[in-house]
PDB file of N, CA and C in Angstrom:
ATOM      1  N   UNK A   1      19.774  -4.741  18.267  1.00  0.00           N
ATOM      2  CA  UNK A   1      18.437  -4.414  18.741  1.00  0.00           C
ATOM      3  C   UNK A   1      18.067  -5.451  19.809  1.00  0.00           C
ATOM      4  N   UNK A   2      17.935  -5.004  20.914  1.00  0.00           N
ATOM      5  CA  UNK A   2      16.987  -5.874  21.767  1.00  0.00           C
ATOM      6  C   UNK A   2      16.311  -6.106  22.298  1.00  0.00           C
ATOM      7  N   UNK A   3      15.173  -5.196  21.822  1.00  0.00           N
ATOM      8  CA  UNK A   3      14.118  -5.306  21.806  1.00  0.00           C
ATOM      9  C   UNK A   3      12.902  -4.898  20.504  1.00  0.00           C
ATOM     10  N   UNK A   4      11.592  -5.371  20.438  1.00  0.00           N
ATOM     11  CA  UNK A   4      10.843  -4.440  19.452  1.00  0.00           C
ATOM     12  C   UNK A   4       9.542  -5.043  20.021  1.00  0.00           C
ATOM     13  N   UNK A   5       8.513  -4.034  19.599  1.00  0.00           N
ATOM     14  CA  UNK A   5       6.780  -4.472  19.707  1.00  0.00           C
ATOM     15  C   UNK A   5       6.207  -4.098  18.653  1.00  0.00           C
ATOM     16  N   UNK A   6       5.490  -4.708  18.834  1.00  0.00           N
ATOM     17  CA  UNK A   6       4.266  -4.609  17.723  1.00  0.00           C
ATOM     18  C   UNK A   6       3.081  -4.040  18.174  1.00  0.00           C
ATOM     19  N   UNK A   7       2.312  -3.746  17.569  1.00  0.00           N
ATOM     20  CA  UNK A   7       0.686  -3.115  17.524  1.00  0.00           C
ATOM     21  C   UNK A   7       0.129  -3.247  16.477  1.00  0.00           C
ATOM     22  N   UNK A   8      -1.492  -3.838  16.846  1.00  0.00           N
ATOM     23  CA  UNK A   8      -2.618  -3.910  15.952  1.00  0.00           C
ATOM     24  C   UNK A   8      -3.699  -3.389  16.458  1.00  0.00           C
ATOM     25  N   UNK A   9      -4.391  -2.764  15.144  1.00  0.00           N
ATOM     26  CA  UNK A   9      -5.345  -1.800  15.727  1.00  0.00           C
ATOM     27  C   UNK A   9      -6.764  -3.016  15.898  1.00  0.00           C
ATOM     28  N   UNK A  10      -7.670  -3.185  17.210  1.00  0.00           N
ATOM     29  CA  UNK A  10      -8.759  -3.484  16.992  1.00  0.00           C
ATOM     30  C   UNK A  10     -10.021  -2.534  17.519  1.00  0.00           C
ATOM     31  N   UNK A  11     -11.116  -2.939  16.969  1.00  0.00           N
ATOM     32  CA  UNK A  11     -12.322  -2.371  17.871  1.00  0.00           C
ATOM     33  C   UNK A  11     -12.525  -2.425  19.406  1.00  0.00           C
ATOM     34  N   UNK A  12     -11.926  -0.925  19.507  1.00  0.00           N
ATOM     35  CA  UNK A  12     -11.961  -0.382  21.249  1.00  0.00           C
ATOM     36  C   UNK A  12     -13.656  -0.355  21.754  1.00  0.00           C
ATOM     37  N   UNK A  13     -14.467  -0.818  21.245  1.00  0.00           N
ATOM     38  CA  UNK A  13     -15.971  -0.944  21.327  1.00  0.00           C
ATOM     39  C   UNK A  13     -15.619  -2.603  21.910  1.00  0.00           C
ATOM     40  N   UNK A  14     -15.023  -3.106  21.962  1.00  0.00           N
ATOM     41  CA  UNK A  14     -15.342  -4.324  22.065  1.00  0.00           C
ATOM     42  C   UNK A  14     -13.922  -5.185  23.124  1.00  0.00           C
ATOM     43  N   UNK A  15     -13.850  -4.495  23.960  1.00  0.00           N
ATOM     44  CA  UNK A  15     -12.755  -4.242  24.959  1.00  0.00           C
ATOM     45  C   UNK A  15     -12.164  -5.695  25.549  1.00  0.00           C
ATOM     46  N   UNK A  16     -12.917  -6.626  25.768  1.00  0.00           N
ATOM     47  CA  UNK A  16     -12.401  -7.703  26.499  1.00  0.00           C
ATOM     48  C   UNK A  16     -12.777  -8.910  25.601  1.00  0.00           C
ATOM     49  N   UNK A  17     -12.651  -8.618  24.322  1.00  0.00           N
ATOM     50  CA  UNK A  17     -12.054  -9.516  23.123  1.00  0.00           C
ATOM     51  C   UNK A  17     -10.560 -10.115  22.090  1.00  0.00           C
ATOM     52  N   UNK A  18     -10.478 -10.550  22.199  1.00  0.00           N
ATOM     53  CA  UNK A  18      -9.077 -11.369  21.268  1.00  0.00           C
ATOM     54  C   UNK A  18      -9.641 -10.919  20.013  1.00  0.00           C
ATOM     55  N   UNK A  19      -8.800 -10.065  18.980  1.00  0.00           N
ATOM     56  CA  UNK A  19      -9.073  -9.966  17.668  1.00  0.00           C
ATOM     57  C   UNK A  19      -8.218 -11.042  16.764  1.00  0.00           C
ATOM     58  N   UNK A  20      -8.535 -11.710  15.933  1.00  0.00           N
ATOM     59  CA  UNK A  20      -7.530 -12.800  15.854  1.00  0.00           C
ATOM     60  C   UNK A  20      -7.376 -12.440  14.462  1.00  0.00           C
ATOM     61  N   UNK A  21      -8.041 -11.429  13.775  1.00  0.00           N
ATOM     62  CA  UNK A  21      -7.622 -10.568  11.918  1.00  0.00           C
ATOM     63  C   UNK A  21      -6.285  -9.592  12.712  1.00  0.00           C
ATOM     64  N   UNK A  22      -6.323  -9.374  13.879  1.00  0.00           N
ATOM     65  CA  UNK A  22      -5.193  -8.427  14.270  1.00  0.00           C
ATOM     66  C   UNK A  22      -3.996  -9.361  14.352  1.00  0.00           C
ATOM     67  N   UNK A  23      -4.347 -10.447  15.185  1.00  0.00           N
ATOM     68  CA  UNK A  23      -3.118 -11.485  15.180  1.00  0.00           C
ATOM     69  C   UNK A  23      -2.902 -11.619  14.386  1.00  0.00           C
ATOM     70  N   UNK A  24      -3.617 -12.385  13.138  1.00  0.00           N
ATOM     71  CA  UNK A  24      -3.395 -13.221  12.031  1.00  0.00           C
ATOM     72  C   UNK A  24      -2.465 -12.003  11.405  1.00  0.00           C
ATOM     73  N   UNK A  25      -2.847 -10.732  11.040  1.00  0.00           N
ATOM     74  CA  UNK A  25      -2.021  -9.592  10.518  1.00  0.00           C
ATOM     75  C   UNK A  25      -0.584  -9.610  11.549  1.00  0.00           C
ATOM     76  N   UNK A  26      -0.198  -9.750  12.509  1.00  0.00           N
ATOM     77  CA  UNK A  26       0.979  -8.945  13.495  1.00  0.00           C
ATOM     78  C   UNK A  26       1.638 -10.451  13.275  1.00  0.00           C
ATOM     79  N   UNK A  27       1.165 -11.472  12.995  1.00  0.00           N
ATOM     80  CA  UNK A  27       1.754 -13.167  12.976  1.00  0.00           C
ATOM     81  C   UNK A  27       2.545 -12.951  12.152  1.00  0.00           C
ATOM     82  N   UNK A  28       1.486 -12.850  11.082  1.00  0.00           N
ATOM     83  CA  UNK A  28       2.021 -13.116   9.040  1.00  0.00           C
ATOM     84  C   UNK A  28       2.987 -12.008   9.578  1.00  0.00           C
ATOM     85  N   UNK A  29       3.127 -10.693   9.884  1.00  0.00           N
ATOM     86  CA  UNK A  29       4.429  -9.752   9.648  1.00  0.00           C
ATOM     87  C   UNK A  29       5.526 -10.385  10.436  1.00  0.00           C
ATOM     88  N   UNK A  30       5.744 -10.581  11.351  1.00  0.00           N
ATOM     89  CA  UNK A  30       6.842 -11.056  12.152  1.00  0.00           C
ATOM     90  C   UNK A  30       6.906 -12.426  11.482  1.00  0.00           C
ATOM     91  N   UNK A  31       6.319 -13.157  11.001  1.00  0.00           N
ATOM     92  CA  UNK A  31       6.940 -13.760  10.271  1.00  0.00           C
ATOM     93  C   UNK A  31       7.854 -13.970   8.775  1.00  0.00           C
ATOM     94  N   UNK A  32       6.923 -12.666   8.469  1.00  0.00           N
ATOM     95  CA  UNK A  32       7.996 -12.467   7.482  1.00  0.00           C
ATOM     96  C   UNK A  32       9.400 -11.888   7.422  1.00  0.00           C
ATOM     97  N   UNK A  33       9.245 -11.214   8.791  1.00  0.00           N
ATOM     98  CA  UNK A  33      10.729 -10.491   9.006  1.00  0.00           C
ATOM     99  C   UNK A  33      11.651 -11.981   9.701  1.00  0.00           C
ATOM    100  N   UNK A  34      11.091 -12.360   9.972  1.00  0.00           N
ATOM    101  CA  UNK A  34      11.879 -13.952  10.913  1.00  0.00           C
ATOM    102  C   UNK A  34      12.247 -14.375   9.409  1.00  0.00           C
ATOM    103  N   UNK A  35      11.382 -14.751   8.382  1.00  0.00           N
ATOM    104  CA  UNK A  35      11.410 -15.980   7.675  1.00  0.00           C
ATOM    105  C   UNK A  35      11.013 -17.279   7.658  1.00  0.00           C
ATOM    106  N   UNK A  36       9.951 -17.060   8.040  1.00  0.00           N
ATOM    107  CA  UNK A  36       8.848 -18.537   8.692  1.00  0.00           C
ATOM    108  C   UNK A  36       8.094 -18.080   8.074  1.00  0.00           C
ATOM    109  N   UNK A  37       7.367 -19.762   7.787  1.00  0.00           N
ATOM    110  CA  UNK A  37       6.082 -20.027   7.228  1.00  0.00           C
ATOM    111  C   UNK A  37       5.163 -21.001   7.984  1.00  0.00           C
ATOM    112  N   UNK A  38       4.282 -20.193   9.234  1.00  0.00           N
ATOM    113  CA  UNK A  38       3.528 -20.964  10.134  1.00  0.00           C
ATOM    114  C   UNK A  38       1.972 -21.378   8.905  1.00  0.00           C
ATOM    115  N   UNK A  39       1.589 -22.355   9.947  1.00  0.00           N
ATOM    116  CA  UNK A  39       0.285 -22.450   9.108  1.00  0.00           C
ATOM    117  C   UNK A  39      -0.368 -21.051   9.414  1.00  0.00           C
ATOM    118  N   UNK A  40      -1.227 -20.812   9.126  1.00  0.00           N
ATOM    119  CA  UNK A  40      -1.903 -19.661   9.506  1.00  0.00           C
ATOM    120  C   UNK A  40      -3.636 -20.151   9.159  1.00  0.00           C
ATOM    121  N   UNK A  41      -4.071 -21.051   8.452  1.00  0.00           N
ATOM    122  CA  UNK A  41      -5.417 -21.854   8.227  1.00  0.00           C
ATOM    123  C   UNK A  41      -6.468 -21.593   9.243  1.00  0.00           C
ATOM    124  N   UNK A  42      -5.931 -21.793  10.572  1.00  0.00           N
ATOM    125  CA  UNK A  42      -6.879 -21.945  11.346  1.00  0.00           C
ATOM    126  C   UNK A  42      -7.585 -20.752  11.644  1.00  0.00           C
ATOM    127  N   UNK A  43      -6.937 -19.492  11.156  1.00  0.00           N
ATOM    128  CA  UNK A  43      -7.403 -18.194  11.517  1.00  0.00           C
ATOM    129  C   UNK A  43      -8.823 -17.646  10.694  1.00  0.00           C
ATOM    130  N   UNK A  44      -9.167 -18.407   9.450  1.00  0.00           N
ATOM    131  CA  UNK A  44     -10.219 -17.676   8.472  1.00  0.00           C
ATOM    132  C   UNK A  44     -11.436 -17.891   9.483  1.00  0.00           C
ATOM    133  N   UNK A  45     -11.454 -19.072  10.143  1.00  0.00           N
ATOM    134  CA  UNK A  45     -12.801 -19.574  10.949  1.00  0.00           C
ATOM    135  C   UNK A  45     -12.898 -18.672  11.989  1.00  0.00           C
ATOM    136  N   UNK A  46     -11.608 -18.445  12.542  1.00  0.00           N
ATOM    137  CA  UNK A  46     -11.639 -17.260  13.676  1.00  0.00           C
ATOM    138  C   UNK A  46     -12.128 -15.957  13.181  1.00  0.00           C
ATOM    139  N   UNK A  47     -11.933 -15.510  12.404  1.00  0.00           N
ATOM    140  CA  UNK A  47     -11.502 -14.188  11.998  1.00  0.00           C
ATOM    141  C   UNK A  47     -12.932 -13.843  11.690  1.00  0.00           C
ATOM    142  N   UNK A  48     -14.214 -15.022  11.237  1.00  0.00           N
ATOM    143  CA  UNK A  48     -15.156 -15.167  10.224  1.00  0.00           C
ATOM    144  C   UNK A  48     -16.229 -14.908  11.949  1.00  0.00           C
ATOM    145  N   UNK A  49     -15.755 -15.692  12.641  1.00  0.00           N
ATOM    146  CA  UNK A  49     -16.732 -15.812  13.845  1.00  0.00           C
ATOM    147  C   UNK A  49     -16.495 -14.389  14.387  1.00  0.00           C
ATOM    148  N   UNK A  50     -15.550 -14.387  14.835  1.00  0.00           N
ATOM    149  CA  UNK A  50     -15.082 -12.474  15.278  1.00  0.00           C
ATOM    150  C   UNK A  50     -15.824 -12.079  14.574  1.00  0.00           C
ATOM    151  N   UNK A  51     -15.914 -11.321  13.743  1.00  0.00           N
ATOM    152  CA  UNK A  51     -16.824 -10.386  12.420  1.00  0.00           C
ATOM    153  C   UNK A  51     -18.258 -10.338  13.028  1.00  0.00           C
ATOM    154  N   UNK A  52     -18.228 -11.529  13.217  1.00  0.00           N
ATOM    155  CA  UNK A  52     -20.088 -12.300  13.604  1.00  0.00           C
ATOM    156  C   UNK A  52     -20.374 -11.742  14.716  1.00  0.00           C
ATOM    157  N   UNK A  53     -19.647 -11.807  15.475  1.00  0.00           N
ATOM    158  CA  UNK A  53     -19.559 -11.204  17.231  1.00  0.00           C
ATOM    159  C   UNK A  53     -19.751  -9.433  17.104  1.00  0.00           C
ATOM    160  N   UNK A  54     -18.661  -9.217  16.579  1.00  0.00           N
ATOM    161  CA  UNK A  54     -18.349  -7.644  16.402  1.00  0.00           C
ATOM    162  C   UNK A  54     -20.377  -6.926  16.014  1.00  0.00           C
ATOM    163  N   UNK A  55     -20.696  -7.922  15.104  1.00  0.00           N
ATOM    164  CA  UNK A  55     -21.728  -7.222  14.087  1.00  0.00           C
ATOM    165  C   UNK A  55     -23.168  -7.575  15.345  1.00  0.00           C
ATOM    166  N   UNK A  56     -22.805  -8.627  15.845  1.00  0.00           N
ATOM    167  CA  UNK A  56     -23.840  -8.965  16.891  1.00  0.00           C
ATOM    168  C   UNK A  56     -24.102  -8.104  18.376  1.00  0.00           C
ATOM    169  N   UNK A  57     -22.877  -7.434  18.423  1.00  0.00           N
ATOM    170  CA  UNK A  57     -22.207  -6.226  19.709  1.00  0.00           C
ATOM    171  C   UNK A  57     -22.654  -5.368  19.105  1.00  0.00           C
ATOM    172  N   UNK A  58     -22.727  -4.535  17.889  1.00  0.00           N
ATOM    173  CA  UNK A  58     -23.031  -3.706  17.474  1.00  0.00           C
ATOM    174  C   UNK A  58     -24.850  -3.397  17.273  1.00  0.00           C
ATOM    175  N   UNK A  59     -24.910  -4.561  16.862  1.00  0.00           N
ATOM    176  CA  UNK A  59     -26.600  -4.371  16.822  1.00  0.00           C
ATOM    177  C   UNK A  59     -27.208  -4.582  18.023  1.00  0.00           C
ATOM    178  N   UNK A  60     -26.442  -5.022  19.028  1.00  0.00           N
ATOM    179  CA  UNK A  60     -27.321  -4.940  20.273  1.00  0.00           C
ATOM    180  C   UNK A  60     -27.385  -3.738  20.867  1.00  0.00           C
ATOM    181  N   UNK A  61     -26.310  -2.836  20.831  1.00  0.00           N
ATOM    182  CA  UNK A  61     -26.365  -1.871  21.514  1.00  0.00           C
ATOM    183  C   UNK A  61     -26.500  -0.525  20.762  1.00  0.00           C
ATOM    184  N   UNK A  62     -27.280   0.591  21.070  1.00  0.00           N
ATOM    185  CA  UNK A  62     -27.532   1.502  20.381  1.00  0.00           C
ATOM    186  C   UNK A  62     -26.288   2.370  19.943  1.00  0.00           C
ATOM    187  N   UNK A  63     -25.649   2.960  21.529  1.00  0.00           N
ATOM    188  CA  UNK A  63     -24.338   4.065  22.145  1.00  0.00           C
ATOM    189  C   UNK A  63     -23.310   3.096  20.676  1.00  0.00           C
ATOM    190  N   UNK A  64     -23.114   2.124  20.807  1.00  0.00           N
ATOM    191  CA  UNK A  64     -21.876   1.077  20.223  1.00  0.00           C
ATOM    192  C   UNK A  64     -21.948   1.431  18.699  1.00  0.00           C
ATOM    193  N   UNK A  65     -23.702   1.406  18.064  1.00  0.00           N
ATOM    194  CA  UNK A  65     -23.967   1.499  16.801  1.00  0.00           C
ATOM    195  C   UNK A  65     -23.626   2.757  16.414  1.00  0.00           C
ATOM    196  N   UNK A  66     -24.192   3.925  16.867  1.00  0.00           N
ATOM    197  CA  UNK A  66     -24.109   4.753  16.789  1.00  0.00           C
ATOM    198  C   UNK A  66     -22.600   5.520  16.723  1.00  0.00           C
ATOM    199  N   UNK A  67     -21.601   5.362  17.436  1.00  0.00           N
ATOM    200  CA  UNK A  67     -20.361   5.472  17.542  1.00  0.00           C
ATOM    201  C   UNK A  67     -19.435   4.359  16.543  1.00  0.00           C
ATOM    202  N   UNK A  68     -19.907   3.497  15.634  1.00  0.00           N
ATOM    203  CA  UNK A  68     -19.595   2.625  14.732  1.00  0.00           C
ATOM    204  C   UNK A  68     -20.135   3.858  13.555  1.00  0.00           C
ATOM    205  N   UNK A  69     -20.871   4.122  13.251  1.00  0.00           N
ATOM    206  CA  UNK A  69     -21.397   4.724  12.286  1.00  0.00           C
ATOM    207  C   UNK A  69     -20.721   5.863  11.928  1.00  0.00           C
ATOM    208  N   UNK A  70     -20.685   6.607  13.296  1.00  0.00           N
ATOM    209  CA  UNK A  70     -19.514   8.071  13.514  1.00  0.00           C
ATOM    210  C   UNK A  70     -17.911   7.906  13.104  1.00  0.00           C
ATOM    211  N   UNK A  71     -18.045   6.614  12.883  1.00  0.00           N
ATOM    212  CA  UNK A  71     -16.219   6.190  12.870  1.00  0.00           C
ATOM    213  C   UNK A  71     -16.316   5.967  11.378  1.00  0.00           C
ATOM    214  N   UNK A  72     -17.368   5.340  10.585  1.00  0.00           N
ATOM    215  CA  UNK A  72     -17.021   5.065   9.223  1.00  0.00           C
ATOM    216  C   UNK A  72     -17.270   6.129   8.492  1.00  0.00           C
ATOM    217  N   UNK A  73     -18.154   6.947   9.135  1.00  0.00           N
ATOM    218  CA  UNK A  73     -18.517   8.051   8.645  1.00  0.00           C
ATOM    219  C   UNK A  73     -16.848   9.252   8.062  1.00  0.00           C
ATOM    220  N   UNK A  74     -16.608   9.125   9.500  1.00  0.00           N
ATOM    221  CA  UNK A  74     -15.013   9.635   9.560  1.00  0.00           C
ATOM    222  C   UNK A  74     -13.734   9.502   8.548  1.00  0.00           C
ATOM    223  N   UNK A  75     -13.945   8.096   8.489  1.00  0.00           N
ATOM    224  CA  UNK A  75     -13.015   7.074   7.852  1.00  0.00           C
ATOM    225  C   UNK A  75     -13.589   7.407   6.544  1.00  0.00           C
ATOM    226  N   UNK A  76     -14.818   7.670   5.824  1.00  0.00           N
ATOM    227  CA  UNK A  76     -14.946   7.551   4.192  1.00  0.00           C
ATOM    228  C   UNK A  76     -14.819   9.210   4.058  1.00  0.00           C
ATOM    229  N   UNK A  77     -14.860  10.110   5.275  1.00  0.00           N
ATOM    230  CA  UNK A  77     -14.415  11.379   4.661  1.00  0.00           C
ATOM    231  C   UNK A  77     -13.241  11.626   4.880  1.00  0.00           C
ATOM    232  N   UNK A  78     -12.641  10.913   5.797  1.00  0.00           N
ATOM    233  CA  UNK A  78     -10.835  11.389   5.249  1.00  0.00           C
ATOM    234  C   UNK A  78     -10.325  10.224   4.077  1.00  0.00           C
ATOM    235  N   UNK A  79     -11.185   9.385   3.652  1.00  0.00           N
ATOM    236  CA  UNK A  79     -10.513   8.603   2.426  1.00  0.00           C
ATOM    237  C   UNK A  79     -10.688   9.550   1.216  1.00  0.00           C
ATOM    238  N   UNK A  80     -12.023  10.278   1.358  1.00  0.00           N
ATOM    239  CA  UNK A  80     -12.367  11.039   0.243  1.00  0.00           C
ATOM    240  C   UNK A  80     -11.413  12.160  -0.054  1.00  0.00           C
ATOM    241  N   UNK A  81     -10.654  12.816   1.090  1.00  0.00           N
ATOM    242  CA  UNK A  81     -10.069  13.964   0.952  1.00  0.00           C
ATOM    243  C   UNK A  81      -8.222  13.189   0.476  1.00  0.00           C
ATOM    244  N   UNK A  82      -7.985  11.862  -0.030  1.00  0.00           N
ATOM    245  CA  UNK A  82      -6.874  11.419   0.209  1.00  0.00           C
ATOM    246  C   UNK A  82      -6.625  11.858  -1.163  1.00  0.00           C
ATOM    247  N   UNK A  83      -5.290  12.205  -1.158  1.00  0.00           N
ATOM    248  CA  UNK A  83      -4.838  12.930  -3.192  1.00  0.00           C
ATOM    249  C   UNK A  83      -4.976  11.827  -3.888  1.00  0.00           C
ATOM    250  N   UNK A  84      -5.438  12.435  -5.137  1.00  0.00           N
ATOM    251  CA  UNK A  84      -5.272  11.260  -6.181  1.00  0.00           C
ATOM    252  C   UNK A  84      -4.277  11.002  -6.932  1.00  0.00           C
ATOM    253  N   UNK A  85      -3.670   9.772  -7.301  1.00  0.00           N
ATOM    254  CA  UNK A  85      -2.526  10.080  -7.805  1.00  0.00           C
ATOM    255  C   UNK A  85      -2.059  10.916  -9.288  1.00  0.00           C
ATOM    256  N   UNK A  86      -1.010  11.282  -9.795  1.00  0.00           N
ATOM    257  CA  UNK A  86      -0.973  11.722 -10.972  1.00  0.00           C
ATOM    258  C   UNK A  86      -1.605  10.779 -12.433  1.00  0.00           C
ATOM    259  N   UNK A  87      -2.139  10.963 -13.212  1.00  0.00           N
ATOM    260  CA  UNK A  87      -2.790   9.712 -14.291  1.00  0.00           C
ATOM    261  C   UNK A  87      -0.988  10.086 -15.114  1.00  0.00           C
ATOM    262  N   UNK A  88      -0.947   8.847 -15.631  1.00  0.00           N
ATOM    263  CA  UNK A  88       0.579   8.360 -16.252  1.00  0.00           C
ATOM    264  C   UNK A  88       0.487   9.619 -17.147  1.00  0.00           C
ATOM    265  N   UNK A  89       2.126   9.843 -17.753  1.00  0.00           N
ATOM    266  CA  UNK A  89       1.973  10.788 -18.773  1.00  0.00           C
ATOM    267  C   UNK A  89       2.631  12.743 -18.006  1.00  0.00           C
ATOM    268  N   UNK A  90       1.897  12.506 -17.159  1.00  0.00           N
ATOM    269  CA  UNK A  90       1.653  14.248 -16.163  1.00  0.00           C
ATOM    270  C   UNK A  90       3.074  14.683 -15.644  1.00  0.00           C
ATOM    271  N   UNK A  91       3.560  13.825 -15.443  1.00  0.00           N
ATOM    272  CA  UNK A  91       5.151  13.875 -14.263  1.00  0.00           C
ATOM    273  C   UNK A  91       6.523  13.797 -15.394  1.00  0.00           C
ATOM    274  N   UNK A  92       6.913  14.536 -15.642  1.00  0.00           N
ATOM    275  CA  UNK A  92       8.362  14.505 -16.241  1.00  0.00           C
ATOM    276  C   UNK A  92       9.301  13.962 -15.407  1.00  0.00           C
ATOM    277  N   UNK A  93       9.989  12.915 -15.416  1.00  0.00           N
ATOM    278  CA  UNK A  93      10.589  12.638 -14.025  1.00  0.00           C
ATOM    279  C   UNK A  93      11.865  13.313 -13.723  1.00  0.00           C
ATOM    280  N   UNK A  94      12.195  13.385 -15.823  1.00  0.00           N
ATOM    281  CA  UNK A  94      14.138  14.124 -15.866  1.00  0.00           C
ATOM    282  C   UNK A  94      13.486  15.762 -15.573  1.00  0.00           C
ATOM    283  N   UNK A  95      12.607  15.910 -16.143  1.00  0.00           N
ATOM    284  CA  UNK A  95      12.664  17.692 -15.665  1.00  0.00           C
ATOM    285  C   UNK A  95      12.380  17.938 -14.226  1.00  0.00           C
ATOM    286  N   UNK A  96      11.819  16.990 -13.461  1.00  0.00           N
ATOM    287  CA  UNK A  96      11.839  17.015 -12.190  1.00  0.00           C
ATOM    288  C   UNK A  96      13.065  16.770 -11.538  1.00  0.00           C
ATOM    289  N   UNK A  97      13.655  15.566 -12.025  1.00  0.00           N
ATOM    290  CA  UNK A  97      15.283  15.923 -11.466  1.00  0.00           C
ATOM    291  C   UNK A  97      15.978  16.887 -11.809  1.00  0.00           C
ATOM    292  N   UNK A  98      16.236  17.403 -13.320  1.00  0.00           N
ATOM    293  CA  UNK A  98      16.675  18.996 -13.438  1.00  0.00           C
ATOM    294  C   UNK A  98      16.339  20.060 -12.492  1.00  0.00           C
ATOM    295  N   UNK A  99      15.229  20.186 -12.455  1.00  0.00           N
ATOM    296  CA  UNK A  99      15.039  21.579 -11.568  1.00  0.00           C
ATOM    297  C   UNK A  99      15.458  21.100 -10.041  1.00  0.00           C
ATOM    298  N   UNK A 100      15.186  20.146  -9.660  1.00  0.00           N
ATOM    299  CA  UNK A 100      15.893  19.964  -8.353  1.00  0.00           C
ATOM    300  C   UNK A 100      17.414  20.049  -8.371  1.00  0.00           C
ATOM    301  N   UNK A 101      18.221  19.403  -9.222  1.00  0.00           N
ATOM    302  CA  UNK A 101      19.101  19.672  -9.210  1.00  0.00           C
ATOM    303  C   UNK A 101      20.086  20.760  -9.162  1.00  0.00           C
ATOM    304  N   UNK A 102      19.013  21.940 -10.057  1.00  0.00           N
ATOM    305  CA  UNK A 102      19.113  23.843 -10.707  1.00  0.00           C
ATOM    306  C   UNK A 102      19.048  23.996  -8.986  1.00  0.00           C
ATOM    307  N   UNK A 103      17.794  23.865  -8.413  1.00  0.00           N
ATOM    308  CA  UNK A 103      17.713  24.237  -7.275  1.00  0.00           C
ATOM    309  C   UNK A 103      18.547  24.118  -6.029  1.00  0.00           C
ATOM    310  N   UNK A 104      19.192  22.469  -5.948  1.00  0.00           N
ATOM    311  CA  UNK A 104      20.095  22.626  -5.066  1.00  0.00           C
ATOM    312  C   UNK A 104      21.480  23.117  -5.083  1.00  0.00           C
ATOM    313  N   UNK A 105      21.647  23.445  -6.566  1.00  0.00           N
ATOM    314  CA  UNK A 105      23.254  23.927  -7.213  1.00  0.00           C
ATOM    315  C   UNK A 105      23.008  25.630  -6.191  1.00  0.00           C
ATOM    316  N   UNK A 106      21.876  26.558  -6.471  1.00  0.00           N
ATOM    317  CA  UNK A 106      21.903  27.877  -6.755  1.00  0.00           C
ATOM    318  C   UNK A 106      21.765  27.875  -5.058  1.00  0.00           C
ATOM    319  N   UNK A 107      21.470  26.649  -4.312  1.00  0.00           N
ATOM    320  CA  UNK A 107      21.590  27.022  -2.871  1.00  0.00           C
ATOM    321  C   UNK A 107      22.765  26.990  -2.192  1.00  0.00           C
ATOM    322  N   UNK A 108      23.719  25.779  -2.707  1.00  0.00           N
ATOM    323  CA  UNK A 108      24.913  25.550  -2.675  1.00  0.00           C
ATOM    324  C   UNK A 108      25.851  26.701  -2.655  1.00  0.00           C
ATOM    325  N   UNK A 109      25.201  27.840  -4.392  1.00  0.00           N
ATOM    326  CA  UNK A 109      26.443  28.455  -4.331  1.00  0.00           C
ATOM    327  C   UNK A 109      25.460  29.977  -3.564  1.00  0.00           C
ATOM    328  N   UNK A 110      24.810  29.939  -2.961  1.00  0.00           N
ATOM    329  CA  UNK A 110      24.406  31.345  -2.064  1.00  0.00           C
ATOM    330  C   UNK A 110      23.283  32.001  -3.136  1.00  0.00           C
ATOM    331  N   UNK A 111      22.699  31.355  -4.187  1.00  0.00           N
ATOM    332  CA  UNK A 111      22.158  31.880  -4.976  1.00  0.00           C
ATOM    333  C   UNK A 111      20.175  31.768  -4.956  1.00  0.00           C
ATOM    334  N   UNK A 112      20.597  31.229  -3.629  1.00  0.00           N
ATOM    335  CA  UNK A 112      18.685  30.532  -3.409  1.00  0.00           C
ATOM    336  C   UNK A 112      17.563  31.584  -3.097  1.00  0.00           C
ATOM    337  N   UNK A 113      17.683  32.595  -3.634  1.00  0.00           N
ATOM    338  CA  UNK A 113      16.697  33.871  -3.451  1.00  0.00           C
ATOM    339  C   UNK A 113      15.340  33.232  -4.225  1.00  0.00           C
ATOM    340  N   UNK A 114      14.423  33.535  -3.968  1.00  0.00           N
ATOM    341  CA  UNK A 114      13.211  33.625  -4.775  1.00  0.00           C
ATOM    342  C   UNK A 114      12.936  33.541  -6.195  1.00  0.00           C
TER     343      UNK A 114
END
């Protein structure tokens, strides 16, 4: 491989800012794929003041608030529509491998009708 990039998502409301919760996130990963352990300390103060900024951009401007609101709005109705998982107990895991297995035998031998 010789090459790779990264991407972190920040607030496109806030265009000619350094997000440094995006760094601190894209740091810690590439470092874990390296195998380094940078300090990373100095980032909570950053990350804490950013927040402060973001919330201070937002309340100044109406268009900004308003389009902040439309986005979480967004964001808690596609969290709401996200599946829930099975509660323990529900999932047979061997009868789930059986029938997959039934299933890929009867395709194997030309038998995969309905």
């Amino acid at each position: 491989m010789h090459h790779i990039g990264f991407m972190g998502q920040a607030p496109h409301y806030l265009p000619e800012s350094e997000n440094p919760a995006a760094i601190e996130t894209l740091v810690s990963y590439v470092a874990r794929l390296l195998n380094l352990s940078p300090d990373m300390s100095h980032f909570a103060e950053a990350i804490q003041d950013f927040r402060t900024q973001c919330d201070q951009a937002v309340a100044r401007d109406r268009a900004t608030r308003e389009h902040v609101r439309k986005l979480e709005q967004e964001y808690d109705a596609a969290a709401g529509e996200e599946q829930q998982p099975l509660p323990g107990g529900e999932l047979d895991s061997e009868k789930l491998m059986r029938e997959l297995q039934d299933f890929l035998r009867k395709q194997r031998e030309g038998g995969g009708g309905s």
